[in-house]
Protein backbone atom coordinates (compact mmCIF):
# COMPACT_ATOMS: atom_id res chain seq x y z
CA UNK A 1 -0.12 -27.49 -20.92
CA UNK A 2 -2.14 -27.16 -17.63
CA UNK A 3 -0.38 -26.14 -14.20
CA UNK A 4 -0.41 -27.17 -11.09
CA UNK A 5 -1.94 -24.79 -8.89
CA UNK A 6 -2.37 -23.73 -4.47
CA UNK A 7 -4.79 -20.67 -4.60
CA UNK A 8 -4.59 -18.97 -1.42
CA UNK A 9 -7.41 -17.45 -0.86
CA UNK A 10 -7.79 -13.75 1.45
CA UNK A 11 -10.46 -13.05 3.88
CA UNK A 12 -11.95 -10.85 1.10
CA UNK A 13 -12.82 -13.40 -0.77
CA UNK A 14 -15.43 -15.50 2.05
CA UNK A 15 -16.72 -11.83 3.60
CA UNK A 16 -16.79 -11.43 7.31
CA UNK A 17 -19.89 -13.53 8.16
CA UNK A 18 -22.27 -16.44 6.93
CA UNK A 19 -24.79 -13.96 4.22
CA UNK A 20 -21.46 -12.61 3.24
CA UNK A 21 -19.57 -15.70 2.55
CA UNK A 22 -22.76 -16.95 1.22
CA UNK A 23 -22.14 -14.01 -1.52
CA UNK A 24 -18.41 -13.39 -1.43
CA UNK A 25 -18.13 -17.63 -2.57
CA UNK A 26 -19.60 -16.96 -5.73
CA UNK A 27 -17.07 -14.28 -6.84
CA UNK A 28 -15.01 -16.39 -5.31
CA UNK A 29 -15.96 -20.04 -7.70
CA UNK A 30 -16.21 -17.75 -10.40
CA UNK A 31 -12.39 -16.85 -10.41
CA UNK A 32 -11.46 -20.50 -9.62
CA UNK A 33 -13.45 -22.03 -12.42
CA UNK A 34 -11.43 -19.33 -14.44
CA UNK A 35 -8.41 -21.51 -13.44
CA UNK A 36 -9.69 -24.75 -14.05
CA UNK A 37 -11.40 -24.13 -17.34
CA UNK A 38 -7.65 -22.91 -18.48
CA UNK A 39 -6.74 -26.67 -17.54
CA UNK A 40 -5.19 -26.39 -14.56
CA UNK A 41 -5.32 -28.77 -11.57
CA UNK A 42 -6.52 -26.48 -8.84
CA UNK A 43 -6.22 -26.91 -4.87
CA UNK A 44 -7.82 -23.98 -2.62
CA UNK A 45 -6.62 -23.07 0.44
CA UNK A 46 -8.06 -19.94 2.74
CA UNK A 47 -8.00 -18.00 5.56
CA UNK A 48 -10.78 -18.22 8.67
CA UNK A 49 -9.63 -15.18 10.39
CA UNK A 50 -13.24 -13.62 10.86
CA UNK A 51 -14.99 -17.06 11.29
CA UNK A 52 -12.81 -18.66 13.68
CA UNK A 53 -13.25 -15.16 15.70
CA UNK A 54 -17.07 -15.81 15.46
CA UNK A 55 -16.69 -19.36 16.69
CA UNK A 56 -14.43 -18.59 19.42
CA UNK A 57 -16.77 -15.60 20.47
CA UNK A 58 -19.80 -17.56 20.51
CA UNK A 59 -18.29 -20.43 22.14
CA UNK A 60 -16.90 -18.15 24.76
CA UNK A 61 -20.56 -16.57 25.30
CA UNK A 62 -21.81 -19.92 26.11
CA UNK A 63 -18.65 -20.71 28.42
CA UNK A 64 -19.49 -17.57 30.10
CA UNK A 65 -23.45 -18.10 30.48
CA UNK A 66 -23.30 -21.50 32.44
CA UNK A 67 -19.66 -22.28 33.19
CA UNK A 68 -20.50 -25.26 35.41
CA UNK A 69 -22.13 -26.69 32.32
CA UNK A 70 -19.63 -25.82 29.20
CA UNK A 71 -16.12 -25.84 28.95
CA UNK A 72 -13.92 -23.09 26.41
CA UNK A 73 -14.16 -24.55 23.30
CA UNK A 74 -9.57 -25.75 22.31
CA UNK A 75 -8.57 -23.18 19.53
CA UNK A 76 -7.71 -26.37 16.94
CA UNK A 77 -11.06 -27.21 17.50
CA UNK A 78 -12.69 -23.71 16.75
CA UNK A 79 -10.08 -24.18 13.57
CA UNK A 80 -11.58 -27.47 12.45
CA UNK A 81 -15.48 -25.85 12.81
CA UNK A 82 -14.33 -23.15 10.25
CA UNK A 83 -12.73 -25.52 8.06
CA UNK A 84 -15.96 -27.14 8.01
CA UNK A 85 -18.53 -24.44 6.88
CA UNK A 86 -16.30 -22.30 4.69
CA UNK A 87 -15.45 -25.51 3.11
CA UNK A 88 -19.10 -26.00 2.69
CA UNK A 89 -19.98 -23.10 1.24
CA UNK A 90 -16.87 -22.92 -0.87
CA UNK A 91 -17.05 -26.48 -2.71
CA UNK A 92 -21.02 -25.98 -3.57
CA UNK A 93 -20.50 -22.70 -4.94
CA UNK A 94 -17.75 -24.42 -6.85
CA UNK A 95 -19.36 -27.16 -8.16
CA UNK A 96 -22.35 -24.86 -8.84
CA UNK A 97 -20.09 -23.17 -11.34
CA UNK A 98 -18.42 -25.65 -13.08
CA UNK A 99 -21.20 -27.76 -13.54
CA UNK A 100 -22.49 -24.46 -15.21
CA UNK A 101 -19.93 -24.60 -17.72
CA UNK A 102 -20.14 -28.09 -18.55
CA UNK A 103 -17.24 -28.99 -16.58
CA UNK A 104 -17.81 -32.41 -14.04
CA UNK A 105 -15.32 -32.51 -11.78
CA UNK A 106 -15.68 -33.91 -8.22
CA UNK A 107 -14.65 -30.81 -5.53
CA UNK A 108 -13.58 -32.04 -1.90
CA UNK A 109 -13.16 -31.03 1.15
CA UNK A 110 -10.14 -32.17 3.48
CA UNK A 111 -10.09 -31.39 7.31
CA UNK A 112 -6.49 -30.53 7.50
CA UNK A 113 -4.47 -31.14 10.58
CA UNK A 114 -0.88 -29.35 9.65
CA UNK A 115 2.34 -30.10 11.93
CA UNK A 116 4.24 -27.77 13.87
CA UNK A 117 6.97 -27.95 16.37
CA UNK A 118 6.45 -27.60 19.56
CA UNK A 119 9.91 -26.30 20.23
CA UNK A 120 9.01 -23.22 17.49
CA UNK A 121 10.28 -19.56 19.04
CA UNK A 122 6.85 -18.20 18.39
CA UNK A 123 5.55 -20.16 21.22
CA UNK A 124 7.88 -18.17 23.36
CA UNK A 125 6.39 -15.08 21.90
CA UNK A 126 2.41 -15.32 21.31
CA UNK A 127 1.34 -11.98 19.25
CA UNK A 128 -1.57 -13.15 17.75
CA UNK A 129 -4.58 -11.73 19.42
CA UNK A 130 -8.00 -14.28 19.20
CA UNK A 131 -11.32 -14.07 20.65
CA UNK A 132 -13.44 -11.62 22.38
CA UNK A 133 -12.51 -8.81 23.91
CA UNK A 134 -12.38 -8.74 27.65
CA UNK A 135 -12.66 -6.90 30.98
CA UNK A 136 -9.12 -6.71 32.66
CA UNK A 137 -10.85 -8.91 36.00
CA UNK A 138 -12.35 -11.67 33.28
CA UNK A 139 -8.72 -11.71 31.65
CA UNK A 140 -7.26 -12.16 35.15
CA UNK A 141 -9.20 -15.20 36.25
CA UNK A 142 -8.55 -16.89 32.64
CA UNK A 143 -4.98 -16.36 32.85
CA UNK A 144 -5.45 -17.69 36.72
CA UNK A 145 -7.62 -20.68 35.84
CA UNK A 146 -6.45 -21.85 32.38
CA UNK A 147 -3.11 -20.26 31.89
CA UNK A 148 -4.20 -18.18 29.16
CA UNK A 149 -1.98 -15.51 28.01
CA UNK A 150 -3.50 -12.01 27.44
CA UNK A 151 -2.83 -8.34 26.10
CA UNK A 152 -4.31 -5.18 25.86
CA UNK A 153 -5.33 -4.74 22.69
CA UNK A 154 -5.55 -1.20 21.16
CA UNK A 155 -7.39 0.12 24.50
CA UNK A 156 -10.38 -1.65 23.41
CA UNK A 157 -9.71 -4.22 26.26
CA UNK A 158 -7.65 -7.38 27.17
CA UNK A 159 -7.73 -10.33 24.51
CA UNK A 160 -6.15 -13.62 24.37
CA UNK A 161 -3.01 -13.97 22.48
CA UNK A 162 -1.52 -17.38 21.13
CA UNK A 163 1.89 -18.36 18.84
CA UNK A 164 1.82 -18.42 14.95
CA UNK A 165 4.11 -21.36 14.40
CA UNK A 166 5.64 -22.56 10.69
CA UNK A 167 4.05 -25.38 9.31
CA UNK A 168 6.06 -28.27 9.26
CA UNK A 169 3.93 -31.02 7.30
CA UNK A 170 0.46 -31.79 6.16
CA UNK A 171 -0.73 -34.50 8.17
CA UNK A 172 -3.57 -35.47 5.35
CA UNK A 173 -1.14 -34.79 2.52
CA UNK A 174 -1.71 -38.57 0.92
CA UNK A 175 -5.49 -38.18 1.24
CA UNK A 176 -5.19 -34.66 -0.96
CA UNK A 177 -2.64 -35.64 -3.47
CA UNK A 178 -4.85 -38.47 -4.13
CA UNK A 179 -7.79 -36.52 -4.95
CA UNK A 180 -5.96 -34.26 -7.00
CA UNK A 181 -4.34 -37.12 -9.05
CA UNK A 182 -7.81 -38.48 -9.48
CA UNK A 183 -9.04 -35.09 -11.51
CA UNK A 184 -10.64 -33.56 -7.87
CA UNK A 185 -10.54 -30.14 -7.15
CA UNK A 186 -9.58 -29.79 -3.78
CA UNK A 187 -10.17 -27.29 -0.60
CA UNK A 188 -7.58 -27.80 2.18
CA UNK A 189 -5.28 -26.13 4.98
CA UNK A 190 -8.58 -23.99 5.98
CA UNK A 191 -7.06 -21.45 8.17
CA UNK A 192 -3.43 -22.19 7.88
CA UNK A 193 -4.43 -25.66 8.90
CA UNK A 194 -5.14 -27.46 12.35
CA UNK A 195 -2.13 -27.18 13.72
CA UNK A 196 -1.28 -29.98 15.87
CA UNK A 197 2.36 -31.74 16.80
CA UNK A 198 3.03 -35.04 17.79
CA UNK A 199 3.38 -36.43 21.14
CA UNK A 200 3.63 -40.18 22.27
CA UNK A 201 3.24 -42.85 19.94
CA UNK A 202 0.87 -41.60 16.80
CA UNK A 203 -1.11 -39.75 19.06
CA UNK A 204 -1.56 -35.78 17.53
CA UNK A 205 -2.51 -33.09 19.98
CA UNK A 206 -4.35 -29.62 18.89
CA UNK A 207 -2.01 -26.81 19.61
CA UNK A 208 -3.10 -23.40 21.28
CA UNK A 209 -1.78 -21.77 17.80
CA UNK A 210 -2.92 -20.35 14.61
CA UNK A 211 -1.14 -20.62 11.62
CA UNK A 212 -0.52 -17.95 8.48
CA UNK A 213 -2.59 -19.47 5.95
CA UNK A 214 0.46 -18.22 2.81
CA UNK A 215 3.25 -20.37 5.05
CA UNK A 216 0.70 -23.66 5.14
CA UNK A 217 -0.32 -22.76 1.65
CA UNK A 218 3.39 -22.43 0.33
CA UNK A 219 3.94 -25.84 2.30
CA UNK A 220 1.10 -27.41 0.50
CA UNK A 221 2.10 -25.81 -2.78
CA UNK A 222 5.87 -27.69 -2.22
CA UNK A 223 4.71 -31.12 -1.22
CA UNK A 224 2.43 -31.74 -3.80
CA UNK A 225 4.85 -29.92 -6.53
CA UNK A 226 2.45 -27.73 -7.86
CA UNK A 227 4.26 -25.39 -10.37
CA UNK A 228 2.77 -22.31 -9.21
CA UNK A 229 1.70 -20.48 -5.33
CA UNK A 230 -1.13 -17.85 -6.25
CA UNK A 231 -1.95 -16.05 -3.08
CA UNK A 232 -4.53 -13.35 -3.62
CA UNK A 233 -5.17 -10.60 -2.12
CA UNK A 234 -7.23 -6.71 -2.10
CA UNK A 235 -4.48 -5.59 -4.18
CA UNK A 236 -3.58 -6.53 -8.03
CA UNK A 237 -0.10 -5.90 -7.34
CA UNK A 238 2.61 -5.99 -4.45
CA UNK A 239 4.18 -1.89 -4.16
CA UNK A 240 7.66 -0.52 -2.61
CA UNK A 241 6.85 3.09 -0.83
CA UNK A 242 3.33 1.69 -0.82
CA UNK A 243 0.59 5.19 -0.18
CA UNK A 244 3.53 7.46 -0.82
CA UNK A 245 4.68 9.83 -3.87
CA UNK A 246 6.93 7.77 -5.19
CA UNK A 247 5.27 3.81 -5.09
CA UNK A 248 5.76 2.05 -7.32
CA UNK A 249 4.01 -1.17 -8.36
CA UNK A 250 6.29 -4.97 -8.85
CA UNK A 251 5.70 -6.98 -11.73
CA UNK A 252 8.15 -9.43 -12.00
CA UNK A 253 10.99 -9.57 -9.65
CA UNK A 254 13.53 -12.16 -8.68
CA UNK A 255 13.79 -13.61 -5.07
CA UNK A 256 16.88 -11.45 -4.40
CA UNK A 257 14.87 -8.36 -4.99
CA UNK A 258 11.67 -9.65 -2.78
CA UNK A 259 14.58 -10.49 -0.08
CA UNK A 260 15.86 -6.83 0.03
CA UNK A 261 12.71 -4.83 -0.16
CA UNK A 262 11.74 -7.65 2.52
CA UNK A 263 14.69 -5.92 4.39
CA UNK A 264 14.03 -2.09 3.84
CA UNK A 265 11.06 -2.43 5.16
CA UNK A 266 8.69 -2.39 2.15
CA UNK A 267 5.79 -4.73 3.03
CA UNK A 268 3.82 -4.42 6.16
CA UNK A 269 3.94 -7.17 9.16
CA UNK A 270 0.61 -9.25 9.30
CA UNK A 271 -0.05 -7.67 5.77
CA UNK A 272 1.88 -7.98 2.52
CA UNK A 273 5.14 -9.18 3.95
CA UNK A 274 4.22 -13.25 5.00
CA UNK A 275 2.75 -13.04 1.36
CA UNK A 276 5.82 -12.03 -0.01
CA UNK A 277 7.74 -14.15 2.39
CA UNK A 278 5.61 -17.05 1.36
CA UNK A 279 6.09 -16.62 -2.14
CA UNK A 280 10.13 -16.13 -1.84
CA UNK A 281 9.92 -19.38 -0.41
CA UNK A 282 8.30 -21.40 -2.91
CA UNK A 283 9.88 -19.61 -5.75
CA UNK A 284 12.92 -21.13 -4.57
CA UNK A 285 12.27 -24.37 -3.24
CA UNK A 286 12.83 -25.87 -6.59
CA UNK A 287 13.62 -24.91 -9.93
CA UNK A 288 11.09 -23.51 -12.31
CA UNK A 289 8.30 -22.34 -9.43
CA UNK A 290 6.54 -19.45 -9.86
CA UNK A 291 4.62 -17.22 -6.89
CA UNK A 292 1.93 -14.93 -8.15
CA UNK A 293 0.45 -12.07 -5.42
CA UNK A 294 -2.82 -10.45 -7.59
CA UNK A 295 -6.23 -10.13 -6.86
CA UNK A 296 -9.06 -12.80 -6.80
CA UNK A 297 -10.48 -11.27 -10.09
CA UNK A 298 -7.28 -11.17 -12.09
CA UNK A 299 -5.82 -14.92 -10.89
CA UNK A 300 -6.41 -15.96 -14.30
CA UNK A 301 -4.78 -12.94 -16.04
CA UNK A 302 -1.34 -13.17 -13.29
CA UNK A 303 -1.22 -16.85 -15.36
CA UNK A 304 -1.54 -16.12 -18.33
CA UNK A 305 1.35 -13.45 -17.62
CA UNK A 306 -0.99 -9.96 -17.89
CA UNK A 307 -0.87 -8.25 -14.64
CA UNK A 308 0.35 -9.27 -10.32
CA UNK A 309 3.13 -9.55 -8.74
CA UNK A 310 5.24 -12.72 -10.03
CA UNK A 311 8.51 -13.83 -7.95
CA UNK A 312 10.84 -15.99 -9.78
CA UNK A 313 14.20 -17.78 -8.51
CA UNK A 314 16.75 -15.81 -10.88
């Protein structure tokens, strides 16, 4: 019997700019069809890391060429453009494929606002550097004029830095359950989502965030009930003393184990570790989940029980 599935999908699998993603989607459909033609309902979710830095950098170009005329384009905005064109891309390579293999299924594209709180620690703590990279005097007048906060980054110059909030809820979660119940194959939570809380009344306001696409993808994963959170990666397996003598590569391994190699240190910040962190979470948020960590190639292969890295609640 078919699964339900949230495949997260890395920045290797769109490439780093519109030819490559052009390219990279193809791989990319192929591995997904993989899924569906196994008879699984499939949802997609990615990352936007090297597109939203595009859109922010051109939009900060313009900004910069006539600043009477243009305004700096909000960060949930610059989200919502990526969502757009890597969902593009992604759902005609898709249906492309399928349609290839005599499969008709209808593929979708949700703009996805996701929910955080505004009263989140990391928006004490911004560490997430976006944008172009600046002179000290340009980052000084920004952090003058608009409040922007900045850091040096790596002395390559000063860059803006924002929060990376949990995600709380999917704001458009009725619109893509609905499409999934109806036989769609659906791409949502582009980018970890829009992230956006909610102020007075029903009004929802963009916040200056960015969110890790596994945590909105294992939220996604949990409210529709899918039974299992693939995220993929540039690595078919997740490794303790990863590069060294002695690393060693995880195959199955129980939440309890994830939790204390999580601990010693095993899985690099802003790498491995919020996919393993991701996965610990859905594994447990109900009995009989499953959280596979593989590479976009093999997705069909972690299923079906061959190779990745699977986390189970036991």
């Amino acid at each position: 019997m078919g699964k339900r599935i949230v495949v997260a999908l890395g920045g290797n699998a769109l490439g780093n700019n519109l030819p490559e993603q052009m390219l990279a989607v193809k791989e990319t459909a192929r591995a997904i069809a993989d899924l569906i033609e196994g008879g699984n309902e499939v949802i997609v979710a990615h990352g936007n890391g090297p597109q939203v830095g595009m859109i922010q950098k051109a939009m900060a170009e313009l900004t910069r060429s006539d600043p009477e005329k243009y305004i700096p384009c909000p960060l949930s905005v610059c989200v919502a453009m990526s969502q757009g064109y890597i969902g593009y891309d992604l759902q005609n390579a898709l249906r492309e494929e399928l349609l290839d293999r005599g499969i008709d299924k209808g593929v979708a594209t949700v703009l996805t606002q996701v929910e955080v709180d505004p009263e989140d620690p990391a928006f004490n703590n911004p560490n997430k550097p976006i944008g172009a990279f600046m002179t000290k005097e340009e980052a000084d007048k920004l952090v003058a004029e608009r409040g922007y906060q900045v850091m040096e980054d790596a002395g390559r110059g000063y860059r803006r830095v924002v929060a990376s909030p949990r995600p709380q809820n999917v704001v458009e979660l009725g619109t893509i359950r609905a499409l999934v119940d109806t036989d769609h194959v659906v791409v949502a939570c582009g980018g970890g989502g829009i992230p956006v809380f909610a102020t007075e009344g029903n009004h929802l306001k963009g916040a200056a965030a960015v969110i890790d696409k596994d945590f909105a993808s294992e939220k996604l994963a949990e409210l529709l009930d899918a039974d299992y959170l693939i995220i993929l990666t540039a690595v078919e397996k997740a490794a303790i003393n990863f590069g060294k003598p002695n690393q060693k590569w995880l195959d199955t391994i129980s939440v309890a184990e994830a939790e204390q190699y999580c601990q010693e240190g095993h899985f690099a910040p802003g790498s491995m570790l919020p996919k393993v962190q991701a996965a610990m979470t859905f594994a447990q948020s109900k009995p009989g989940r499953r959280a596979l960590i593989t590479l976009l190639e093999k997705a069909r292969d972690g299923i079906e029980g061959r190779t990745g890295t699977v986390i189970v609640n036991s």
